[in-house]
PDB file of N, CA and C in Angstrom:
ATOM      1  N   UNK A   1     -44.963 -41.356   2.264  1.00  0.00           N
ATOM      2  CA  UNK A   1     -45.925 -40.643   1.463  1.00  0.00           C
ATOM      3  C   UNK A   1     -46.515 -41.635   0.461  1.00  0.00           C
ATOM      4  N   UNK A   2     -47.829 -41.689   0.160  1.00  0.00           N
ATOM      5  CA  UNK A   2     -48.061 -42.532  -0.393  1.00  0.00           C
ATOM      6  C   UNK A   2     -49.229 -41.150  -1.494  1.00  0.00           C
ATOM      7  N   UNK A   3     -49.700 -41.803  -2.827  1.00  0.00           N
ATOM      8  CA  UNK A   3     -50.804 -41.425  -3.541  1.00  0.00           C
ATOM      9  C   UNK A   3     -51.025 -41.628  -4.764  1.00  0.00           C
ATOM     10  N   UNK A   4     -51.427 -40.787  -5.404  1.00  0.00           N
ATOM     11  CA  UNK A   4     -51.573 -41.320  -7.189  1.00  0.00           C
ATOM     12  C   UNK A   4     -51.803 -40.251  -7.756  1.00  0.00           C
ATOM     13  N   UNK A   5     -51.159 -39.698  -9.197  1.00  0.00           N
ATOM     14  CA  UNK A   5     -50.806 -38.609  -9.699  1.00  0.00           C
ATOM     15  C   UNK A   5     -51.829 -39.050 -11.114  1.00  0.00           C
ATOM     16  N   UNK A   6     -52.754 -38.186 -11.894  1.00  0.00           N
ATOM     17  CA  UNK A   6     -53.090 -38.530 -13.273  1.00  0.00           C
ATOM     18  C   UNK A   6     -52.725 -37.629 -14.222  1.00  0.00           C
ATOM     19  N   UNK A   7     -52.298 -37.766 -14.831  1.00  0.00           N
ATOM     20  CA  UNK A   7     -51.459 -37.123 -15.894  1.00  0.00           C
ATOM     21  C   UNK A   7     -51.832 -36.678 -16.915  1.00  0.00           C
ATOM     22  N   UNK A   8     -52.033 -35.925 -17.477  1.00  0.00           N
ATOM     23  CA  UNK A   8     -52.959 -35.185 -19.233  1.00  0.00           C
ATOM     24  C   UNK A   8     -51.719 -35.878 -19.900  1.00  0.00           C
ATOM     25  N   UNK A   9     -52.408 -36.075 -20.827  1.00  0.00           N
ATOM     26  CA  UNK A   9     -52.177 -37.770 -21.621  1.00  0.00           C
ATOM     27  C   UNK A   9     -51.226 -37.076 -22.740  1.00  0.00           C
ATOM     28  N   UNK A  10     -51.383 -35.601 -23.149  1.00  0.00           N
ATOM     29  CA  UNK A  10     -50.771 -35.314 -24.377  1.00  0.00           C
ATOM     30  C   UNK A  10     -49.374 -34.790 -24.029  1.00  0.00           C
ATOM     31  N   UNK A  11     -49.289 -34.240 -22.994  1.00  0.00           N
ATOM     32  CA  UNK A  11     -48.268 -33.487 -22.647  1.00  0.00           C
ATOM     33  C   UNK A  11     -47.688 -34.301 -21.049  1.00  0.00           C
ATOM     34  N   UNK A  12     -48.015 -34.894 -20.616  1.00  0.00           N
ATOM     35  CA  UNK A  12     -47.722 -35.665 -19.689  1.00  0.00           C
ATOM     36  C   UNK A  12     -47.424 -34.568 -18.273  1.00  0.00           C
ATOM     37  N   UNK A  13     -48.642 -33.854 -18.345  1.00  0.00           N
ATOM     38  CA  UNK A  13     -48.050 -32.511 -16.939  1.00  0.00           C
ATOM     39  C   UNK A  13     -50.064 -33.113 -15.615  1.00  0.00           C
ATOM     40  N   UNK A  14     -49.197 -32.893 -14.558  1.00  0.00           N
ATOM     41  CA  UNK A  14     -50.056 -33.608 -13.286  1.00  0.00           C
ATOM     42  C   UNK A  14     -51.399 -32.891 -13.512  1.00  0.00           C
ATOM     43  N   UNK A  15     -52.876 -33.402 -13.654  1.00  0.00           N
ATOM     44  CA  UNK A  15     -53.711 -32.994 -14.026  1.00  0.00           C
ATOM     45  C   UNK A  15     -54.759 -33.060 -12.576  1.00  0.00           C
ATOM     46  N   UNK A  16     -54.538 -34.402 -11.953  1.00  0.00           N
ATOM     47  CA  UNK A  16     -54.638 -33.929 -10.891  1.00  0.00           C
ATOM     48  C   UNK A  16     -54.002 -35.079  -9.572  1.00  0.00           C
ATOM     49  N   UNK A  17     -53.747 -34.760  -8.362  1.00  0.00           N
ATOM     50  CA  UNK A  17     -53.227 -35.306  -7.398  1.00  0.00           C
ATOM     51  C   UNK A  17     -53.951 -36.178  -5.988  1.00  0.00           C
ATOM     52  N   UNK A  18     -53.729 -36.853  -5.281  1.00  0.00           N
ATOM     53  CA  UNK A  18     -54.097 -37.400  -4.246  1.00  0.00           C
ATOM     54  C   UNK A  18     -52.907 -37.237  -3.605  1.00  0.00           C
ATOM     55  N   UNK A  19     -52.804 -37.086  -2.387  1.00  0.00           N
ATOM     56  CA  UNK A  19     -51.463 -37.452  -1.531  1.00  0.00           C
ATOM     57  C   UNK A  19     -52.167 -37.389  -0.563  1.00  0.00           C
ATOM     58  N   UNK A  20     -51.238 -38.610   0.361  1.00  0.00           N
ATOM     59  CA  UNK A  20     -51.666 -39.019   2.086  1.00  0.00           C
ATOM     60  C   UNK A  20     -49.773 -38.663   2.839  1.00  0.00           C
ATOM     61  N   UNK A  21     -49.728 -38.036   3.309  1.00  0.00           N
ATOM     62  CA  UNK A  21     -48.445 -37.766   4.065  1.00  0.00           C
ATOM     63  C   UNK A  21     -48.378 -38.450   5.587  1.00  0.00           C
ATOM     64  N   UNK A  22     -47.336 -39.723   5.709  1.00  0.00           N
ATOM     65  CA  UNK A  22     -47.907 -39.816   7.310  1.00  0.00           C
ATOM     66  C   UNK A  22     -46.617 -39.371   7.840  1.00  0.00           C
ATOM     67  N   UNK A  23     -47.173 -39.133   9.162  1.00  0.00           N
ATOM     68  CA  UNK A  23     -45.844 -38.699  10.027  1.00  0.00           C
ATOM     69  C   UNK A  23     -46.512 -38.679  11.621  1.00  0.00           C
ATOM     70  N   UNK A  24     -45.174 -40.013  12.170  1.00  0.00           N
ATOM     71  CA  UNK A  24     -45.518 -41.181  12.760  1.00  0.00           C
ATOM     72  C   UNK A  24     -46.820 -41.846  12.670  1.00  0.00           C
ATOM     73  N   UNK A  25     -47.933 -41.717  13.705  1.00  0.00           N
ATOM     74  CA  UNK A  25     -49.114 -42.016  13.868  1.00  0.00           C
ATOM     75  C   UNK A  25     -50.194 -40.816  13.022  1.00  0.00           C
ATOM     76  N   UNK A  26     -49.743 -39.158  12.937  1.00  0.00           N
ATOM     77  CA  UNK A  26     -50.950 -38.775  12.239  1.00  0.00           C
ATOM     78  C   UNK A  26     -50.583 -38.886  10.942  1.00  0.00           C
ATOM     79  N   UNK A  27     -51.458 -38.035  10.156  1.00  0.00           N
ATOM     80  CA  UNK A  27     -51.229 -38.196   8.413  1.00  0.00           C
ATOM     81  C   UNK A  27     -51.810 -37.256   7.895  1.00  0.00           C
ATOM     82  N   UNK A  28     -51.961 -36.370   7.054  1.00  0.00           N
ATOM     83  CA  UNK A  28     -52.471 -35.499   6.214  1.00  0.00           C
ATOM     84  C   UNK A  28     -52.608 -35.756   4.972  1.00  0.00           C
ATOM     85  N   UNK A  29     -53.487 -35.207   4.452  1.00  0.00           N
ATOM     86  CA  UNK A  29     -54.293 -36.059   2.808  1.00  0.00           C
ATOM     87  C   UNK A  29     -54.186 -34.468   1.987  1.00  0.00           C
ATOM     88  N   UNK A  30     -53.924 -34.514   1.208  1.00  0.00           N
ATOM     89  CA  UNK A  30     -53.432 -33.202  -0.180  1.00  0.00           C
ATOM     90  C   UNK A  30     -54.092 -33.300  -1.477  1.00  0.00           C
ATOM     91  N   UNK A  31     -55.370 -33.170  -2.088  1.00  0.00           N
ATOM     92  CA  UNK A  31     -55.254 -32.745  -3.134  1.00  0.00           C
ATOM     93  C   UNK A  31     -54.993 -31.806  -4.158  1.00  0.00           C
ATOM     94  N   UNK A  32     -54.620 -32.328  -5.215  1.00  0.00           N
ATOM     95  CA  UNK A  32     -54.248 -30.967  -6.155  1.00  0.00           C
ATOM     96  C   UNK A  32     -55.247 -31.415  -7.465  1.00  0.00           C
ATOM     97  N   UNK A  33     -55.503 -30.069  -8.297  1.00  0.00           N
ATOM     98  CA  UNK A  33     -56.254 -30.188  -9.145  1.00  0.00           C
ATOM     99  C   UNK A  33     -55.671 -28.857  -9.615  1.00  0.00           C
ATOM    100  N   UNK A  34     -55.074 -29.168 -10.809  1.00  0.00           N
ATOM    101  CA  UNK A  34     -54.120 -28.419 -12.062  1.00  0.00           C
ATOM    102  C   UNK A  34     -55.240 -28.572 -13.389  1.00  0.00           C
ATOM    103  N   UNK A  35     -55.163 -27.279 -13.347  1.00  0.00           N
ATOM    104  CA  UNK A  35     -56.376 -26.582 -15.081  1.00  0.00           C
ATOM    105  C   UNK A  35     -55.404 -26.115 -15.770  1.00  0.00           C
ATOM    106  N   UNK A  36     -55.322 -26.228 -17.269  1.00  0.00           N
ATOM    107  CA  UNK A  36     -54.284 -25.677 -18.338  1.00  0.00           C
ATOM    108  C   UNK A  36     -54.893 -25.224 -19.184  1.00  0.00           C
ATOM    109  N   UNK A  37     -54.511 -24.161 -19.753  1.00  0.00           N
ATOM    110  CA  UNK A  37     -55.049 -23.059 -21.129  1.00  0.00           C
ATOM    111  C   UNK A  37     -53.999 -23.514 -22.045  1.00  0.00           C
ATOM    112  N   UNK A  38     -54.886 -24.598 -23.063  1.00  0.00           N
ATOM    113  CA  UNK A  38     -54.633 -25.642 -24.063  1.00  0.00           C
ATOM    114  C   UNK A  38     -54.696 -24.616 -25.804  1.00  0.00           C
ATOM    115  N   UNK A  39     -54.885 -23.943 -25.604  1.00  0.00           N
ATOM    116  CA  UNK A  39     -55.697 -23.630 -26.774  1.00  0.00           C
ATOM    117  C   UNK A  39     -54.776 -22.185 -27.783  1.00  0.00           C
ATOM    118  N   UNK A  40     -53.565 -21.562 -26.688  1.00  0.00           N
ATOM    119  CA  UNK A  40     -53.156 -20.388 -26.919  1.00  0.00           C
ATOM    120  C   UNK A  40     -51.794 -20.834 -27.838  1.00  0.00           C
ATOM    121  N   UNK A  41     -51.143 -22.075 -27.527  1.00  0.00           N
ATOM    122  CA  UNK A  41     -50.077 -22.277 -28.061  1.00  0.00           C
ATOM    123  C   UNK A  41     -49.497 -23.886 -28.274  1.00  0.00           C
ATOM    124  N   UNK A  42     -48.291 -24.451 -28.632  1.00  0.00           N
ATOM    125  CA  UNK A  42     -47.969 -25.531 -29.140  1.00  0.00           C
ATOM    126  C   UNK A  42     -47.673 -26.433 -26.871  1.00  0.00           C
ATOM    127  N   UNK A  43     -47.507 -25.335 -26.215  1.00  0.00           N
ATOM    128  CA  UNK A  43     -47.243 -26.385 -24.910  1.00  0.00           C
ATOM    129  C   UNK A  43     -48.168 -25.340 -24.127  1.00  0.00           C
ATOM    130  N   UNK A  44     -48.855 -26.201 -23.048  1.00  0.00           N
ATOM    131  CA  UNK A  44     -50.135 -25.705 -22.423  1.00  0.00           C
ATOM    132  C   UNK A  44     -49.350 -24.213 -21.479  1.00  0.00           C
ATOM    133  N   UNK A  45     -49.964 -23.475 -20.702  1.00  0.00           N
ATOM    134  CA  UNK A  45     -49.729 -22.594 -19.921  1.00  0.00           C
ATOM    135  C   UNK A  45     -50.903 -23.213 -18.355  1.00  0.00           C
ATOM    136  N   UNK A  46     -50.073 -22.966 -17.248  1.00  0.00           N
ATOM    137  CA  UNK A  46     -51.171 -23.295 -15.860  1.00  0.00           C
ATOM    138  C   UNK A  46     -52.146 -21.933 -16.596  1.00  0.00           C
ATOM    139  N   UNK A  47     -53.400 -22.088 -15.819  1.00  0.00           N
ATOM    140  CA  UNK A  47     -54.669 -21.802 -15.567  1.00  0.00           C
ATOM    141  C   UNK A  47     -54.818 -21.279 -14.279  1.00  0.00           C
ATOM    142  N   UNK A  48     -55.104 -22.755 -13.696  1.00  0.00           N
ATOM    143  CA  UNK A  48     -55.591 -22.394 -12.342  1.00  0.00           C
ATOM    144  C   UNK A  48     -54.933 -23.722 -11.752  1.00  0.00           C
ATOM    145  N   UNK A  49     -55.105 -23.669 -10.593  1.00  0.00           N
ATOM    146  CA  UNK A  49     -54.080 -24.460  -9.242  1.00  0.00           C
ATOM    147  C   UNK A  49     -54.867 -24.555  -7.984  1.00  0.00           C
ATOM    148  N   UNK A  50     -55.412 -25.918  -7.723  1.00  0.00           N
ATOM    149  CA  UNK A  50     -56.416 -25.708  -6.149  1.00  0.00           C
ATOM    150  C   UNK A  50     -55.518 -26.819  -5.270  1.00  0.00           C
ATOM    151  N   UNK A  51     -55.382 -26.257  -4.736  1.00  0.00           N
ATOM    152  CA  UNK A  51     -55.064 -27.323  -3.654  1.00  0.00           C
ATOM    153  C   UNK A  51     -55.714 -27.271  -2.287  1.00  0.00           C
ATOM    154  N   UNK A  52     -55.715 -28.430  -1.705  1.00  0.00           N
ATOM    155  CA  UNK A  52     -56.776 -28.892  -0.616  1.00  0.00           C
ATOM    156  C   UNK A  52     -55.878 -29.483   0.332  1.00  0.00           C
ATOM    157  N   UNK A  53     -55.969 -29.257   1.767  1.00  0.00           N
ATOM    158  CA  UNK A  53     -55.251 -30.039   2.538  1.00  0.00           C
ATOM    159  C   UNK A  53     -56.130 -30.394   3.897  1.00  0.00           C
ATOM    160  N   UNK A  54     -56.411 -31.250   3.932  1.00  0.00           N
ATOM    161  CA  UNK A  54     -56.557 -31.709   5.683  1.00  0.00           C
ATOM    162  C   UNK A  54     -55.425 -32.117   6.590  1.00  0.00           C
ATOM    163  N   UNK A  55     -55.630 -31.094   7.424  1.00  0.00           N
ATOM    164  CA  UNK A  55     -54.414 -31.238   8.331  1.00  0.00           C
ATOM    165  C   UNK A  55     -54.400 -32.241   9.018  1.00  0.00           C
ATOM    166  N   UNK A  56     -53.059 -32.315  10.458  1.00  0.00           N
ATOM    167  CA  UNK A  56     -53.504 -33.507  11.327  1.00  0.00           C
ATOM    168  C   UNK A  56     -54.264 -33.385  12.183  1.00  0.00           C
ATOM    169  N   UNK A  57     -55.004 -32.138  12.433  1.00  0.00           N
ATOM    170  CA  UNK A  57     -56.076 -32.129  14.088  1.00  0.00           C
ATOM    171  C   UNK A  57     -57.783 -32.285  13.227  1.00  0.00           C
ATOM    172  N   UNK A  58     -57.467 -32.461  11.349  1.00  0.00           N
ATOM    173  CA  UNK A  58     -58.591 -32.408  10.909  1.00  0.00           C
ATOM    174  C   UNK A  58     -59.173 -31.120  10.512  1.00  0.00           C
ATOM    175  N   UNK A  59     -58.720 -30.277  10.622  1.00  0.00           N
ATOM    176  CA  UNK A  59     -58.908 -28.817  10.059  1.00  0.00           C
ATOM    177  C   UNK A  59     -58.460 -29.155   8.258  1.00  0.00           C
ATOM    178  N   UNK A  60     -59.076 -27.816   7.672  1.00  0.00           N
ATOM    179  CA  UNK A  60     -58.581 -27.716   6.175  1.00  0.00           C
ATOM    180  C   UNK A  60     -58.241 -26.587   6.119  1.00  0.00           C
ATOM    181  N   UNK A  61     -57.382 -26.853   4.801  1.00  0.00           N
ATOM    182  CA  UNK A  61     -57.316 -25.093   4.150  1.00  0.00           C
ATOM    183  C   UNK A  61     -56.976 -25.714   2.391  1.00  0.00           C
ATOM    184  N   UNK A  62     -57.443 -23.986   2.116  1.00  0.00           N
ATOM    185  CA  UNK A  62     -57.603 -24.552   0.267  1.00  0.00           C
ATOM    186  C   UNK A  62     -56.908 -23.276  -0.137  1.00  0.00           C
ATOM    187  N   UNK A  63     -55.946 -23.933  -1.132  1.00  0.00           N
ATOM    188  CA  UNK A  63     -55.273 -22.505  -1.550  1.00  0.00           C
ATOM    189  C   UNK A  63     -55.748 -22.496  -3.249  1.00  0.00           C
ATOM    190  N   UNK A  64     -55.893 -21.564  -3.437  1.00  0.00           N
ATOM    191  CA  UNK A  64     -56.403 -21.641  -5.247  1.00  0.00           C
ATOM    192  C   UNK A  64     -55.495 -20.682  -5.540  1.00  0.00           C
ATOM    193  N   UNK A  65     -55.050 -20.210  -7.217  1.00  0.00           N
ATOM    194  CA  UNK A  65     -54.102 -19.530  -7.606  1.00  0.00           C
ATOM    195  C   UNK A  65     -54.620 -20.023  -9.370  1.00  0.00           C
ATOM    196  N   UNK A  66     -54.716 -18.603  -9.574  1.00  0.00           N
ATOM    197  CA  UNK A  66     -55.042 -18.271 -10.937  1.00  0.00           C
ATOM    198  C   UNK A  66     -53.716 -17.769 -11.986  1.00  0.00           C
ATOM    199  N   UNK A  67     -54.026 -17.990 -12.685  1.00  0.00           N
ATOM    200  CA  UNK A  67     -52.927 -17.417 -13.718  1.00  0.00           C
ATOM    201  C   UNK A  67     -53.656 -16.465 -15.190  1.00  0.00           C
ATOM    202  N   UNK A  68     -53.335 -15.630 -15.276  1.00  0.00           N
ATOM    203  CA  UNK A  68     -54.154 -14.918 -16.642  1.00  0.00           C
ATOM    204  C   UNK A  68     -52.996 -14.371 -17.362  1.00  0.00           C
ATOM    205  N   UNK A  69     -53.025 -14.233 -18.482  1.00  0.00           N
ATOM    206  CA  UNK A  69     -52.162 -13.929 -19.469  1.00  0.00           C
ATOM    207  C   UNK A  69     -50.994 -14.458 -19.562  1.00  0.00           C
ATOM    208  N   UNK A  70     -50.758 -15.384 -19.756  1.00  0.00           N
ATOM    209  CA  UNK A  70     -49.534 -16.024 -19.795  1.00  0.00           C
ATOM    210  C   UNK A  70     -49.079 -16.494 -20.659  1.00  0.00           C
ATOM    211  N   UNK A  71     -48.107 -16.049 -21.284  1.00  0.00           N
ATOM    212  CA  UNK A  71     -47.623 -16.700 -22.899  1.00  0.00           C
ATOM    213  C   UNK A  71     -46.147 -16.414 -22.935  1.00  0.00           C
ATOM    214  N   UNK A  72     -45.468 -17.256 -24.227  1.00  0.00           N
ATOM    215  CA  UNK A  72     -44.431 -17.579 -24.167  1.00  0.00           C
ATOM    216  C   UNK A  72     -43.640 -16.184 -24.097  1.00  0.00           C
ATOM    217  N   UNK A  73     -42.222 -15.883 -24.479  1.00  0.00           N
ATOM    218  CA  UNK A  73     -41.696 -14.409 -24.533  1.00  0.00           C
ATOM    219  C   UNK A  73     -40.487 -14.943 -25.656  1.00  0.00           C
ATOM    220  N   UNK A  74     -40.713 -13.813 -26.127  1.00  0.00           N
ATOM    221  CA  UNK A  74     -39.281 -13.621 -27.669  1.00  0.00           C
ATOM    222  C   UNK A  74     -38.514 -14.515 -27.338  1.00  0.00           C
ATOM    223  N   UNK A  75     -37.493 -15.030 -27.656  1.00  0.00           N
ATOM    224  CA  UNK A  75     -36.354 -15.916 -27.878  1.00  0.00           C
ATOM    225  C   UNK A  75     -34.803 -14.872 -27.483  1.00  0.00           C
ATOM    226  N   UNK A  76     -34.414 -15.518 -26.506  1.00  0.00           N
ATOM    227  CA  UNK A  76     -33.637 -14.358 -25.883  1.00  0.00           C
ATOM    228  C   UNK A  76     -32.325 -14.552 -26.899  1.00  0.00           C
ATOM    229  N   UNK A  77     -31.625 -13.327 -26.987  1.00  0.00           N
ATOM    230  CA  UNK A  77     -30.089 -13.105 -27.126  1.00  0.00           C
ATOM    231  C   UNK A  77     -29.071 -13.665 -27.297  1.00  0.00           C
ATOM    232  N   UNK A  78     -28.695 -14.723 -27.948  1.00  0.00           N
ATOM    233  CA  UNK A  78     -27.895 -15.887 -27.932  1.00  0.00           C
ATOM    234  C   UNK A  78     -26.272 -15.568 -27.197  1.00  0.00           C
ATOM    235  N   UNK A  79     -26.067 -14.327 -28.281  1.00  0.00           N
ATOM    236  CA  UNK A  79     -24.841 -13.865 -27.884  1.00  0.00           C
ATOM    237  C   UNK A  79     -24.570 -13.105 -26.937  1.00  0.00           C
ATOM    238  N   UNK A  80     -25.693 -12.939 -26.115  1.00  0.00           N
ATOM    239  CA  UNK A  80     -24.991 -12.428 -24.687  1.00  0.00           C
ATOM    240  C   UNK A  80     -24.605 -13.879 -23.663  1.00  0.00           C
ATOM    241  N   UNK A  81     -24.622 -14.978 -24.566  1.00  0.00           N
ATOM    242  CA  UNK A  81     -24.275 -16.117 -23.528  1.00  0.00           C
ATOM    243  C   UNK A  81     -23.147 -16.570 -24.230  1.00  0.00           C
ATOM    244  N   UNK A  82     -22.080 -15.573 -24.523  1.00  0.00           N
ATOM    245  CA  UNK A  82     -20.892 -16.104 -25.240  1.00  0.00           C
ATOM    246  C   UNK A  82     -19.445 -15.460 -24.316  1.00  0.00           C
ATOM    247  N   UNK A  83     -18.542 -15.903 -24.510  1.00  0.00           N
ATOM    248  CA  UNK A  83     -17.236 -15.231 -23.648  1.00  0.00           C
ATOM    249  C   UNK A  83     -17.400 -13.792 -24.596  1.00  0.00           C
ATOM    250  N   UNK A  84     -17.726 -13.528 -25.567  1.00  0.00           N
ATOM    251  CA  UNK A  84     -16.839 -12.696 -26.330  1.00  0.00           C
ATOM    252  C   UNK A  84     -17.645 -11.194 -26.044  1.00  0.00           C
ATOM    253  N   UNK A  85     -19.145 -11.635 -25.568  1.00  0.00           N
ATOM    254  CA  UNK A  85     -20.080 -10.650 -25.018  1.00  0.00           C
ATOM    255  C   UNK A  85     -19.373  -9.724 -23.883  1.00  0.00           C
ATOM    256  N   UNK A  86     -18.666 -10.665 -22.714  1.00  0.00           N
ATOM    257  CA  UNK A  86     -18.400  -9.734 -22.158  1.00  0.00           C
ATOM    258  C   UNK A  86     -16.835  -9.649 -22.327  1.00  0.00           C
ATOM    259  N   UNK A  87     -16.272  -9.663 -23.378  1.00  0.00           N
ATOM    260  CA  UNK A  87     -14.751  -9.068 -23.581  1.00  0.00           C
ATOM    261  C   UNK A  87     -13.566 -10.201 -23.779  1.00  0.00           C
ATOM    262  N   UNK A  88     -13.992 -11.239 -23.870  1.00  0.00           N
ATOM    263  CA  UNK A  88     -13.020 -12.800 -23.714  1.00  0.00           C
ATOM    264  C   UNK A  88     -13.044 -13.054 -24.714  1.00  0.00           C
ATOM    265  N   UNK A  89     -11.862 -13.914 -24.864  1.00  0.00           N
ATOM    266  CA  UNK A  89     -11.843 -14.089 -26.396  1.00  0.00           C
ATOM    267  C   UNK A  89     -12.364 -16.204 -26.109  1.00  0.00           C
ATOM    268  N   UNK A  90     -13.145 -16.400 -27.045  1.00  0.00           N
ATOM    269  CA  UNK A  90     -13.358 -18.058 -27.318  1.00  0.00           C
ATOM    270  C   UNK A  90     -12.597 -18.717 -27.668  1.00  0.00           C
ATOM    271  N   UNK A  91     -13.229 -19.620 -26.728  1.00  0.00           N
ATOM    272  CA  UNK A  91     -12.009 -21.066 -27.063  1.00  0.00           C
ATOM    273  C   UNK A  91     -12.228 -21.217 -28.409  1.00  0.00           C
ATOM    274  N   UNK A  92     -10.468 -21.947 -28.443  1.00  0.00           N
ATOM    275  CA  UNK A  92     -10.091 -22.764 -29.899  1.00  0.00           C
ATOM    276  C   UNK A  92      -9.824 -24.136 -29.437  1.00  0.00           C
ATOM    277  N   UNK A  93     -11.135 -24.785 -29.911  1.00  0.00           N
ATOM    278  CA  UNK A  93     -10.602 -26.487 -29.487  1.00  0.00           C
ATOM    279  C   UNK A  93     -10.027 -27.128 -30.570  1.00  0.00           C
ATOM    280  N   UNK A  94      -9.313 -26.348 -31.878  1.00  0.00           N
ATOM    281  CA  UNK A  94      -8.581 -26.513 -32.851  1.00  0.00           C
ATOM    282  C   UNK A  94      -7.557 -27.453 -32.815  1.00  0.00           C
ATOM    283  N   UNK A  95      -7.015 -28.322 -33.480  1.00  0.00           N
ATOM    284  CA  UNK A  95      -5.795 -29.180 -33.570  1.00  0.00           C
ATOM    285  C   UNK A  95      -4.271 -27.983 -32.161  1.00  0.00           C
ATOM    286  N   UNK A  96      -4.018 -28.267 -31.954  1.00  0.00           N
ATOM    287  CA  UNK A  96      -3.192 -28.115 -30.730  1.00  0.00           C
ATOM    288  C   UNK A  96      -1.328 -28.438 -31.152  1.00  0.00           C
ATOM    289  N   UNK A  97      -0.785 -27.708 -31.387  1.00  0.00           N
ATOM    290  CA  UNK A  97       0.620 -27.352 -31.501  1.00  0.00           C
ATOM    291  C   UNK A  97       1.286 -28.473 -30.625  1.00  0.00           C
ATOM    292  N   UNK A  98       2.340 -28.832 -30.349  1.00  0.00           N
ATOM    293  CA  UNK A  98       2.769 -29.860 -29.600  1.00  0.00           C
ATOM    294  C   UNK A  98       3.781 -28.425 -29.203  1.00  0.00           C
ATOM    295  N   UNK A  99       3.634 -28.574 -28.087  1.00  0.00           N
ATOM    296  CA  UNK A  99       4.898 -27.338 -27.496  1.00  0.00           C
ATOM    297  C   UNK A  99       6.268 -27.848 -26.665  1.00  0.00           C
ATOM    298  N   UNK A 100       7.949 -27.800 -27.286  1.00  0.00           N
ATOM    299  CA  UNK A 100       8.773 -28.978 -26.867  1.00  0.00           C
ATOM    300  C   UNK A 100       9.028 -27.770 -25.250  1.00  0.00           C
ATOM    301  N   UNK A 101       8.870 -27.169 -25.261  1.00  0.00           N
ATOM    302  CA  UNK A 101       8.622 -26.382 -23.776  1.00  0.00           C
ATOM    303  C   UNK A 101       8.450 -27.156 -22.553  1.00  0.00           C
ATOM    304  N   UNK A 102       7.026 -27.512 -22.904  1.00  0.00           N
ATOM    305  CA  UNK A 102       6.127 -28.378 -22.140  1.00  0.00           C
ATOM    306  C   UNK A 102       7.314 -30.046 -21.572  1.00  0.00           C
ATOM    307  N   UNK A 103       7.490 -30.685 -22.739  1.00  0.00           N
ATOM    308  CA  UNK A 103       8.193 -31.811 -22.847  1.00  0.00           C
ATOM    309  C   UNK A 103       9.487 -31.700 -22.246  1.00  0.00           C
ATOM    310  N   UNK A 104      10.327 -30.508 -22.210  1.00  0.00           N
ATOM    311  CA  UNK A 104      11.673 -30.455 -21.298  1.00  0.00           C
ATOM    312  C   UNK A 104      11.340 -30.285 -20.178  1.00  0.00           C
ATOM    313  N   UNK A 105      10.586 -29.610 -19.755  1.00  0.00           N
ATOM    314  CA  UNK A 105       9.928 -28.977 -18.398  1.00  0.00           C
ATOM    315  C   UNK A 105       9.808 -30.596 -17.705  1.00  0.00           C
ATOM    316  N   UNK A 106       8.673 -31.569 -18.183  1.00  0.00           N
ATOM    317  CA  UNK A 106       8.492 -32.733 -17.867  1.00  0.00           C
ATOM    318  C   UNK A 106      10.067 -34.056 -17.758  1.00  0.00           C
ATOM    319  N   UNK A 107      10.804 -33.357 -18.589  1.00  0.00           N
ATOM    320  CA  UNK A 107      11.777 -34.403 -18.220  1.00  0.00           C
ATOM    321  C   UNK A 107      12.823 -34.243 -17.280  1.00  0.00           C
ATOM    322  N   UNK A 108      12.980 -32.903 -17.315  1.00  0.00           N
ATOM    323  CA  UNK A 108      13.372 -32.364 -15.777  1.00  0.00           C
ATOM    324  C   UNK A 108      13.430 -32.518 -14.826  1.00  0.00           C
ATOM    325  N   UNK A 109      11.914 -32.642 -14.662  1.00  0.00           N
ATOM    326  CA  UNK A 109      11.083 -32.819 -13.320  1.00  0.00           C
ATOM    327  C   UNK A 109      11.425 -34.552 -12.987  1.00  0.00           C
ATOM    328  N   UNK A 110      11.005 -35.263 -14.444  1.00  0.00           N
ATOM    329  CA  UNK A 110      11.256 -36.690 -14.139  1.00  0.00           C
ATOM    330  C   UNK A 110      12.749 -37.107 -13.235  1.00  0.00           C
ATOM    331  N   UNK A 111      13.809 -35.978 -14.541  1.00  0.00           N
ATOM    332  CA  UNK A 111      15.287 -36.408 -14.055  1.00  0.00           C
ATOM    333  C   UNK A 111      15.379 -36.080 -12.290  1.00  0.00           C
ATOM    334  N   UNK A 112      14.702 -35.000 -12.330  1.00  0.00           N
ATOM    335  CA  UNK A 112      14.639 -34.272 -10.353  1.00  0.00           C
ATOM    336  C   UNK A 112      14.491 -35.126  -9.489  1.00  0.00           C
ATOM    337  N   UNK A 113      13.282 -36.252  -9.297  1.00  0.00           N
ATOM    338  CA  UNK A 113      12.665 -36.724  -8.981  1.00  0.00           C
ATOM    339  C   UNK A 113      13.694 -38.356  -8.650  1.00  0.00           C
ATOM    340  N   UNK A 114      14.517 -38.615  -9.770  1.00  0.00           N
ATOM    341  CA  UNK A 114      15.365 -39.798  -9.560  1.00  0.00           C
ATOM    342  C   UNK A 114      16.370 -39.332  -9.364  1.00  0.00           C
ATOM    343  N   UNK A 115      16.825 -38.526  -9.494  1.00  0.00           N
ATOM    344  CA  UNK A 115      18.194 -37.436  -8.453  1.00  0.00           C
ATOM    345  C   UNK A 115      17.850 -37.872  -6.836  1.00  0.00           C
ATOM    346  N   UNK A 116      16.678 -37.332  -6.454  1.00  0.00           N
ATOM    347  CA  UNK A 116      15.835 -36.945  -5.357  1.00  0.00           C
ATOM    348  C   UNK A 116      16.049 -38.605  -4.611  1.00  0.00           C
ATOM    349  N   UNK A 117      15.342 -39.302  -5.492  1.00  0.00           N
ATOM    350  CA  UNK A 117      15.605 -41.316  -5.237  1.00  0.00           C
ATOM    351  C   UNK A 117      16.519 -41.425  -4.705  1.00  0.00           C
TER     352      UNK A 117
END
């Protein structure tokens, strides 16, 4: 695939496209041409969307796609993305108890192990 992408300079989103696709001997050529509604908020919203394709027998087709009303939405719910939302209790990555439980269990296993030898 080969082509060249140009980029809106402020926001760095594809403004418009070239592409050549080969595959083996034929190839197909793609443009895109991306419109943005600059004016409604702090990051653009699509507009409109054309794309162009010549196929490999040389036929085309053009797909266009509009967008109207499109704007950002409220700031969702924080705390429904928590354990405690749905009934769990949250971690404590708090200083940590030394448990001598743990430590006999392990020397056990060590002593088992050279028994086992």
């Amino acid at each position: 695939m080969e082509g060249e992408i140009i980029l809106s300079t402020k926001f760095h989103l594809i403004a418009k496209a070239n592409l050549t696709c080969f595959y083996g001997q034929s190839k197909k050529t793609i443009s895109i041409d991306c419109k943005y509604n600059i004016d409604n908020e702090s990051f653009p919203f699509p507009a409109s969307y054309t794309s162009t394709q010549t196929l490999f027998d040389g036929s085309s087709s053009i797909m266009k796609f509009s967008f109207k009303n499109l704007n950002s939405t409220d700031p969702k719910n924080m705390e429904r993305f928590t354990l405690s939302h749905y009934g769990l209790p949250e971690p404590d990555f708090g200083e940590r108890r030394t448990n001598r439980v743990r430590y006999i269990i392990i020397g056990i296993g060590i002593l088992m192990m050279a028994v086992g030898a």
